[in-house]
Protein backbone atom coordinates (compact mmCIF):
# COMPACT_ATOMS: atom_id res chain seq x y z
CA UNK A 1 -10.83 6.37 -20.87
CA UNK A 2 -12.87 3.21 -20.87
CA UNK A 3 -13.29 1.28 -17.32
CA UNK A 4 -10.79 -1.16 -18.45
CA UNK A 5 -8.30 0.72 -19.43
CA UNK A 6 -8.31 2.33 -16.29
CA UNK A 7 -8.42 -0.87 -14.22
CA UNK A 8 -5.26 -1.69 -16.85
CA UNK A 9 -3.48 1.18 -15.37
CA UNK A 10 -3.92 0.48 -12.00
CA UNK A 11 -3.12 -3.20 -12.55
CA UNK A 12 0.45 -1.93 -13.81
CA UNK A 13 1.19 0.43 -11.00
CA UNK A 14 0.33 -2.65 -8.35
CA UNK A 15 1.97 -5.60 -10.51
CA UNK A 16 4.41 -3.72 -12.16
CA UNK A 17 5.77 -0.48 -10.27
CA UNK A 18 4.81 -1.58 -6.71
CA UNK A 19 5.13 -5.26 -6.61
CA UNK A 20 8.09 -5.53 -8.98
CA UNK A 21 9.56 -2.28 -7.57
CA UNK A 22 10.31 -1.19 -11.26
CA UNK A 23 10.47 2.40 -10.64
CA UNK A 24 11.01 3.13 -14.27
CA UNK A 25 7.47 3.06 -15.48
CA UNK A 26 5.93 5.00 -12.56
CA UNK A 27 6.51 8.69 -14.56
CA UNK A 28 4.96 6.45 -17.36
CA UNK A 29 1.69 6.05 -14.84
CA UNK A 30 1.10 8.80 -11.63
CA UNK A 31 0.77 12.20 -13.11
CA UNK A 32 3.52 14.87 -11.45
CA UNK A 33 0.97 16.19 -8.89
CA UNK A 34 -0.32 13.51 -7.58
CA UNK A 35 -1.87 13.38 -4.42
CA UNK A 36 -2.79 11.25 -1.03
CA UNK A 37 -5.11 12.95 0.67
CA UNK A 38 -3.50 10.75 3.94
CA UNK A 39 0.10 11.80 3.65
CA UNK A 40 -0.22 15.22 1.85
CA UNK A 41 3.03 16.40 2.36
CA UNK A 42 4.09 14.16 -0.09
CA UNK A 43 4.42 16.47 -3.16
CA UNK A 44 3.21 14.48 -6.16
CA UNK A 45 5.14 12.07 -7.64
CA UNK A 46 8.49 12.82 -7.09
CA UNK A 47 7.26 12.12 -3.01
CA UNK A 48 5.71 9.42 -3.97
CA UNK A 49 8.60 7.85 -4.98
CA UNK A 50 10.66 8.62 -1.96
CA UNK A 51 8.01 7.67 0.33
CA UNK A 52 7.98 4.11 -1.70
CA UNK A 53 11.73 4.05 -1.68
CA UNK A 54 11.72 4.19 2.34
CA UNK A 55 8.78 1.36 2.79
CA UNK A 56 10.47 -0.91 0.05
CA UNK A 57 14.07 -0.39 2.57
CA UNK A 58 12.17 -1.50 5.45
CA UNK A 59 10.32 -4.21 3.55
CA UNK A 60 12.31 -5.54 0.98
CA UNK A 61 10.26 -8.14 -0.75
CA UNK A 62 7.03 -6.40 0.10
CA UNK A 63 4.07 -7.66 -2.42
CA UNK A 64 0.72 -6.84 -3.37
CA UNK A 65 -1.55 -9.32 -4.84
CA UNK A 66 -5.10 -7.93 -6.08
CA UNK A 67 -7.74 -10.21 -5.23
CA UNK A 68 -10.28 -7.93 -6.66
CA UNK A 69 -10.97 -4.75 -8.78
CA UNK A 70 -13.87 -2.69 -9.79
CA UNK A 71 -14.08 0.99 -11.45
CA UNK A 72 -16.71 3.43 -11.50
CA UNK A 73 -16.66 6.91 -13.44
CA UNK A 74 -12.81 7.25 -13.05
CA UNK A 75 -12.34 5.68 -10.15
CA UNK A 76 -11.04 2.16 -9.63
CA UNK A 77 -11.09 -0.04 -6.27
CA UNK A 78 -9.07 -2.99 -5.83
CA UNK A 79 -8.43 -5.36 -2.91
CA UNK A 80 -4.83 -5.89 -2.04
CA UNK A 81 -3.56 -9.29 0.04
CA UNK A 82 -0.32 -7.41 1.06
CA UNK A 83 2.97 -9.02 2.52
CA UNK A 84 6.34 -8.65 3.67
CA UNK A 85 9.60 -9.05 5.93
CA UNK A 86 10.42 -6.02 8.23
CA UNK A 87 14.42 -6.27 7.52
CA UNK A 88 15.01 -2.68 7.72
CA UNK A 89 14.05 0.26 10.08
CA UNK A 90 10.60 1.53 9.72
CA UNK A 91 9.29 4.74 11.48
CA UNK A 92 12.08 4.33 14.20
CA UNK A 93 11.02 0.78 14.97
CA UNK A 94 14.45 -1.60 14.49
CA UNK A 95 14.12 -4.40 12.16
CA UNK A 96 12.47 -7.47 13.58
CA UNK A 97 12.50 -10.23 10.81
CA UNK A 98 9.02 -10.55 11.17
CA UNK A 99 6.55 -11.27 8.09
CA UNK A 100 3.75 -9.25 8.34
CA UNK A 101 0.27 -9.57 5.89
CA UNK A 102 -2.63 -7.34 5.68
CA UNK A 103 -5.36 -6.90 3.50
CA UNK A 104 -6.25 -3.14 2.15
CA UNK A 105 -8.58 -1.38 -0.59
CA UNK A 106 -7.00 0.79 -2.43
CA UNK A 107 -9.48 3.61 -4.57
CA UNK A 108 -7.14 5.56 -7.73
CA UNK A 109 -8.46 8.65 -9.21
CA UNK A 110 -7.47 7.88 -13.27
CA UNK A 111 -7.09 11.12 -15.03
CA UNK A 112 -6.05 11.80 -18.35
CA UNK A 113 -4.50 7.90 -18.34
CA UNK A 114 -2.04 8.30 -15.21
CA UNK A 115 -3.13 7.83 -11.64
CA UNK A 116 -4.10 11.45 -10.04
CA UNK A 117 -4.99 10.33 -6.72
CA UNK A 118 -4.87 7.81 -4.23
CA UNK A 119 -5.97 6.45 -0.85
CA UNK A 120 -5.52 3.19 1.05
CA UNK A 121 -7.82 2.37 3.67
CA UNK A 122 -5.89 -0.89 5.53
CA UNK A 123 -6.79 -3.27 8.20
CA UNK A 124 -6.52 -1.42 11.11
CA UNK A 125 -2.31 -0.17 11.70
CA UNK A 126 -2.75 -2.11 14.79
CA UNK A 127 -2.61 -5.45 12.84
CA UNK A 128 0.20 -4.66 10.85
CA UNK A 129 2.21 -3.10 14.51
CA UNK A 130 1.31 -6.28 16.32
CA UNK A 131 2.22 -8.51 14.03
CA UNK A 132 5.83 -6.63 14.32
CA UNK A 133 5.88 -7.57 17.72
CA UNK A 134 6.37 -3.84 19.02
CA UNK A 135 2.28 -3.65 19.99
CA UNK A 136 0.66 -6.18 22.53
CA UNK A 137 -3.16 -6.26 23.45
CA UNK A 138 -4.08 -5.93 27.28
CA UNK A 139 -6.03 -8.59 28.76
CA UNK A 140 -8.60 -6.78 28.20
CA UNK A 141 -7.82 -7.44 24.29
CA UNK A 142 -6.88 -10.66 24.55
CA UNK A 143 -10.47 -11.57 25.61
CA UNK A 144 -11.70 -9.13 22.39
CA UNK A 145 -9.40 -10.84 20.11
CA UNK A 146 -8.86 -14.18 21.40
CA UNK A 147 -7.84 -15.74 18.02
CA UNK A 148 -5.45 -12.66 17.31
CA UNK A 149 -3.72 -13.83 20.35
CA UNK A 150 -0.53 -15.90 19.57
């Protein structure tokens, strides 16, 4: 597969399956065993999809917006502006309305035209459990991070 079309497939699974939460076309682009070497408990696609099913109940009108992509060999990279509203429970924290945004690269494996593997590499979790409201920086943080401080 040419670069292209595997940046095309990768723009579909963010804009279309993820973003859009149109679960139909995701057989159509992850192959059956796909894997996260992060969370590989997951058991390929089918795990995908429940592990996308809980985030999307917790985050409802969670988005991804690529601000950039790039491929290599058959691997693609793309920067992700990510937000959404925790309105559901998420790893045992209690919904808090809160809209959270982070930025994250995401690098696909493209195999055989579906995606084969994935990993995200976020802003640090701390940014996304602070802006939740359930993590708060000690003073000795606050004088870190004095503009993270709100």
């Amino acid at each position: 597969m040419s670069l292209e079309e595997n940046k095309a497939i990768v723009r579909k699974f963010v804009e279309v399956v993820f973003s859009k939460q149109n679960w139909d076309r995701l057989d159509d682009i992850v192959a059956p065993d796909y894997v996260d070497p992060d969370y590989p408990q997951l058991g390929g696609r089918e795990g995908l999809k429940q592990m996308m099913n809980m985030a999307f109940k917790a985050l409802p009108d969670w988005h991804e917006t690529i601000e950039d992509i790039s491929a290599e060999g058959d691997k693609v990279w793309v920067l992700l502006a990510c937000s959404g509203t925790h309105t559901g429970e998420f790893m045992g924290i209690a919904p808090t309305g809160k809209k959270v945004t982070i930025m994250a690269v995401d690098i696909y494996r493209i195999a055989n035209g579906k995606i084969v593997w994935c990993r995200r590499i976020p802003t640090p979790d701390l940014a996304f459990f602070k802006q939740l409201g359930v993590v708060e920086y000690t003073e000795q943080g606050k004088k870190l991070f004095p503009e993270d401080v709100k």
